[in-house]
Protein backbone atom coordinates (compact mmCIF):
# COMPACT_ATOMS: atom_id res chain seq x y z
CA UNK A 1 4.20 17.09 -14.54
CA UNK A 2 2.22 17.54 -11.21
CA UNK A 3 -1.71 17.20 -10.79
CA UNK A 4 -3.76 20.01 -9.47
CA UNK A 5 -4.36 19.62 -5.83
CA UNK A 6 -8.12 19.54 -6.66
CA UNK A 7 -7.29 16.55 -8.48
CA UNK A 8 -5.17 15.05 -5.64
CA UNK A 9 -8.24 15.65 -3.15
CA UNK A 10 -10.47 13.56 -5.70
CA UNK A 11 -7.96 10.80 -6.10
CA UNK A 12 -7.48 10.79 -2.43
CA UNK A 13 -11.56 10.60 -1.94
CA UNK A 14 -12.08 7.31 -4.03
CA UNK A 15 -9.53 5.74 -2.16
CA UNK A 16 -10.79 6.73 0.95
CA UNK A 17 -14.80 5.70 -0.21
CA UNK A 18 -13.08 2.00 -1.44
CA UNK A 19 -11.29 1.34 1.68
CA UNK A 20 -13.00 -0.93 4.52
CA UNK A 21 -11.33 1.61 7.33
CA UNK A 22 -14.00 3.93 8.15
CA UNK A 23 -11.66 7.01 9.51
CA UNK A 24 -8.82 6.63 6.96
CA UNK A 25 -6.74 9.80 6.80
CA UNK A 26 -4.68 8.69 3.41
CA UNK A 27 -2.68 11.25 1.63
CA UNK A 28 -0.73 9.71 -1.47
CA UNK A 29 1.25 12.45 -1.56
CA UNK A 30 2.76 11.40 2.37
CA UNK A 31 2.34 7.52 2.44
CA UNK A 32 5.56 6.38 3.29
CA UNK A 33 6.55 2.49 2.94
CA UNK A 34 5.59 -0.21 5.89
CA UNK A 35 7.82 -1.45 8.07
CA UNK A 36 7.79 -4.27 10.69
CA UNK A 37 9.51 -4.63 13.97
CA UNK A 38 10.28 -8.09 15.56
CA UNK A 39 11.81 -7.85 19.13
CA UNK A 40 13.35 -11.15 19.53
CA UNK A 41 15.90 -12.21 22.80
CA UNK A 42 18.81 -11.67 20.94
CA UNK A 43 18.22 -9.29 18.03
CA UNK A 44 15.65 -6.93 16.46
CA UNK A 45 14.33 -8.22 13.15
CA UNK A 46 12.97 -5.06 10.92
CA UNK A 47 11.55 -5.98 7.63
CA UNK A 48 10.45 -2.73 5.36
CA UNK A 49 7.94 -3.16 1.92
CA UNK A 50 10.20 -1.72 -0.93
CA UNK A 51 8.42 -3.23 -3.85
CA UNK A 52 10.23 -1.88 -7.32
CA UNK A 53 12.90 -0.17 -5.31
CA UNK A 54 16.87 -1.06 -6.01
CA UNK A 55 19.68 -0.99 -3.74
CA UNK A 56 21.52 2.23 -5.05
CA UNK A 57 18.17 3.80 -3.76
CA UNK A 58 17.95 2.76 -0.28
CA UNK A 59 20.20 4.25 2.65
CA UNK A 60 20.37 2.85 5.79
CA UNK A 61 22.29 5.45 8.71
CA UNK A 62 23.00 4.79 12.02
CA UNK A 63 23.16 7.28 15.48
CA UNK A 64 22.71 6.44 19.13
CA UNK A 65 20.23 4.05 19.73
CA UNK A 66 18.39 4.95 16.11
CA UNK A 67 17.95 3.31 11.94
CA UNK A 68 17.06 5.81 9.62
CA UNK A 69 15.76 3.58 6.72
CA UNK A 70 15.64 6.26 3.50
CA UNK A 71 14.25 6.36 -0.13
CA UNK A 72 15.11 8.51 -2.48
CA UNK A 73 14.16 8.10 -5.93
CA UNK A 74 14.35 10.61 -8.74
CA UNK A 75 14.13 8.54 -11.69
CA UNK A 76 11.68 9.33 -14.36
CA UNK A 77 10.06 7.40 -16.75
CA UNK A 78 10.20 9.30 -20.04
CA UNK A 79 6.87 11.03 -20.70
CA UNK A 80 8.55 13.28 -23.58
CA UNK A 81 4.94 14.27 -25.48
CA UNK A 82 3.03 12.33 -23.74
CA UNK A 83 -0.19 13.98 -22.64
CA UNK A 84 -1.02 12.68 -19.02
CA UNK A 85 -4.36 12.72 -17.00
CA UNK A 86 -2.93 11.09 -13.92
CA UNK A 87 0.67 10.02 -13.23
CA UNK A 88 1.62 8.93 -9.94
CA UNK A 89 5.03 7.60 -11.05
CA UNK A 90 7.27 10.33 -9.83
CA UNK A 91 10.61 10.95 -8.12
CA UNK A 92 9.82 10.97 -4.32
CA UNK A 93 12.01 10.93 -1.08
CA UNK A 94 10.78 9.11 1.81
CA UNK A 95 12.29 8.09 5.61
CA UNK A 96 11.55 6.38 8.31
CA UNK A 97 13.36 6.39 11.69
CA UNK A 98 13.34 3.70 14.55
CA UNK A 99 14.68 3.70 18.33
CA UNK A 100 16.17 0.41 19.19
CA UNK A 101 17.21 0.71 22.65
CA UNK A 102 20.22 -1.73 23.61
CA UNK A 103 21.26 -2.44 19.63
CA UNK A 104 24.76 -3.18 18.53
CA UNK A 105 24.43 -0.99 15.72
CA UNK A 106 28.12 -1.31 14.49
CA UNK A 107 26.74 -5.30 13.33
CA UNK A 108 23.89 -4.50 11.82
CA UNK A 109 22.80 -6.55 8.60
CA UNK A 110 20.60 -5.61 5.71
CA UNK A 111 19.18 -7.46 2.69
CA UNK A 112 16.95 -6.93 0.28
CA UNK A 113 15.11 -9.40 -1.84
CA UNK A 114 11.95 -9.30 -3.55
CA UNK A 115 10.87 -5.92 -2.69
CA UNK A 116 10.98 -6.79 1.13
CA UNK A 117 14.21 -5.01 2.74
CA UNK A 118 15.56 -7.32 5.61
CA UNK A 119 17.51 -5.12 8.37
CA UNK A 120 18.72 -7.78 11.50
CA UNK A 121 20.31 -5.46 14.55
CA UNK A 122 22.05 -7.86 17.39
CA UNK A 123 20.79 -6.49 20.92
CA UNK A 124 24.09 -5.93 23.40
CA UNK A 125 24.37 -9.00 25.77
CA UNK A 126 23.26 -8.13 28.99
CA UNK A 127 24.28 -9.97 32.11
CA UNK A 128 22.06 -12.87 33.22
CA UNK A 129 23.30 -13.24 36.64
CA UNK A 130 22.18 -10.84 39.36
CA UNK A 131 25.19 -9.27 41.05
CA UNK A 132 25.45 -7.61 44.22
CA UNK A 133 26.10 -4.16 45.17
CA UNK A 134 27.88 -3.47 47.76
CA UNK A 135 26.71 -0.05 50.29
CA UNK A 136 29.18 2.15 51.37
């Protein structure tokens, strides 16, 4: 069952009167999950909120120097006669893509565990010495 967009635009402008950020542009209909990037020397550290989200529902590609971190979830709940006013628990589909320049992306790692998704990406080793170069 979907809302009317009227009633999306209402929804939208509560949350937007409740919440301390003065210029919030929320849409519920395009909020996406959070993410967090940690550059560390040796490896970037990504950690993404997934709360209620399983692992046959996340997928995690790789290309070039890019993580595409993806949701999709199409379960239901059954709501077989049931006569809703609001329902925000819906199937949805939701990505997020992030560069990470100088990532060995063949050993990346993921976990997930308590609704926090744990992605570790080894940099490529770069050489610590200087070197010279010779003119010709």
């Amino acid at each position: 069952m979907r809302t009317s967009p009227a009633f999306d635009d209402f929804h939208n402008m509560l949350d937007d009167f409740f919440n301390d950020n003065v210029r919030s542009s929320r849409n519920l209909l395009r909020d996406t999950f959070k993410i967090d990037i940690i550059d560390t020397e040796k490896e970037y550290l990504i950690e993404a909120e997934l709360p209620g989200i399983g692992k046959d529902e996340i997928a995690l590609n790789i290309d070039d120097e890019s993580l595409c971190v993806a949701i999709e979830r199409s379960k239901e709940t059954g709501g077989e006669g049931k006569s809703y006013i609001h329902r925000e628990r819906r199937a949805a589909s939701m990505s997020r893509r992030v560069r990470l320049a100088g990532a060995r992306l063949a050993d990346v790692k993921a976990k997930l565990d308590d609704g926090i998704l744990t992605i570790t990406v080894p940099k490529e080793e770069l050489a610590s010495s200087p070197r010279k170069i010779d003119i010709q």
